[in-house]
Protein backbone atom coordinates (compact mmCIF):
# COMPACT_ATOMS: atom_id res chain seq x y z
CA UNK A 1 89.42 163.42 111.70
CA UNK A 2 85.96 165.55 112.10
CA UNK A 3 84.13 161.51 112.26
CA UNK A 4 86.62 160.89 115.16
CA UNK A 5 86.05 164.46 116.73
CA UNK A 6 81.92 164.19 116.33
CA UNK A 7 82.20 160.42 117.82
CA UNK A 8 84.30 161.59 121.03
CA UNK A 9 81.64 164.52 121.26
CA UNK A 10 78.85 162.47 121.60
CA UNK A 11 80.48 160.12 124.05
CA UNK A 12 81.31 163.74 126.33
CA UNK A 13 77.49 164.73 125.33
CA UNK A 14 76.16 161.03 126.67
CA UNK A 15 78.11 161.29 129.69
CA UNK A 16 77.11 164.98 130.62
CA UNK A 17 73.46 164.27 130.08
CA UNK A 18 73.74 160.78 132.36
CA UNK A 19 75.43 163.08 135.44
CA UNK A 20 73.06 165.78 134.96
CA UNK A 21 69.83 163.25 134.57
CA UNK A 22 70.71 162.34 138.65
CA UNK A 23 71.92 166.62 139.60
CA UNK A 24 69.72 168.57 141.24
CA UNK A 25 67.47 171.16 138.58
CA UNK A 26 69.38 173.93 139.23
CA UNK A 27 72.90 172.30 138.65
CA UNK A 28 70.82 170.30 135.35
CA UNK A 29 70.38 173.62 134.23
CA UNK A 30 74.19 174.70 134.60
CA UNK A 31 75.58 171.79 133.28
CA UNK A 32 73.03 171.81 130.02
CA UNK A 33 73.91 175.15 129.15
CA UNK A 34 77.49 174.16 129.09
CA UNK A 35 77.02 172.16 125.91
CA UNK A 36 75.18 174.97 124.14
CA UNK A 37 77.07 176.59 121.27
CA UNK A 38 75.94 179.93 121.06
CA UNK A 39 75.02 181.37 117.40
CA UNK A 40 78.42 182.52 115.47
CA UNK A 41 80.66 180.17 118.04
CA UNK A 42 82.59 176.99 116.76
CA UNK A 43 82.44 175.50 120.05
CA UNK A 44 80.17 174.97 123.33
CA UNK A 45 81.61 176.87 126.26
CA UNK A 46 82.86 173.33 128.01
CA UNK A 47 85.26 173.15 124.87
CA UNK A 48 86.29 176.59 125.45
CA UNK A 49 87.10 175.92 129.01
CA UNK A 50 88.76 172.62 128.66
CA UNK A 51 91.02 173.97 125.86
CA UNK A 52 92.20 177.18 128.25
CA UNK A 53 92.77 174.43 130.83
CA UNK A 54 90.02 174.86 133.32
CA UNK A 55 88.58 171.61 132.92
CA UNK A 56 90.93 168.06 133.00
CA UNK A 57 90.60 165.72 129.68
CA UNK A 58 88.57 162.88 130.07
CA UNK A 59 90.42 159.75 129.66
CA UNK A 60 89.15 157.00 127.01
CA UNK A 61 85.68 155.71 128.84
CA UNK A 62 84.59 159.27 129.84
CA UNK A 63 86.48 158.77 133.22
CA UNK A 64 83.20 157.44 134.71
CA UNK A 65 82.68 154.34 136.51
CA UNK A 66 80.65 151.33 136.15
CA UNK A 67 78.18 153.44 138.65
CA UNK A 68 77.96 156.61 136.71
CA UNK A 69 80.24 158.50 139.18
């Protein structure tokens, strides 16, 4: 299960990094710090708001189209 979980990570990772390569600095900046997991946590603070329901799942595919968007 972790393989499956470290797979679907890197596909969230991949399609952060592609939205935030065409943001402006300030929102790269945001949106990078988002996947950090601080020292001592289990998870980045995007987990920790998707799980309390701030943030949608992403369906299968990242929910990005064949433009990025």
């Amino acid at each position: 299960m972790a393989g499956v979980r470290e797979k679907a990570d890197e596909r969230l990772c991949a399609t952060v990094a592609r939205q935030v390569e065409r943001a402006d600095a300030a929102l790269r900046r945001e949106l990078s710090g988002l996947l950090v997991v601080p020292s001592g946590a289990r998870t980045s603070e995007l987990e920790r708001l998707r799980q309390l329901g701030e943030i949608p799942d992403l369906p299968d595919g990242g929910g990005v189209n064949a433009e990025g968007v």
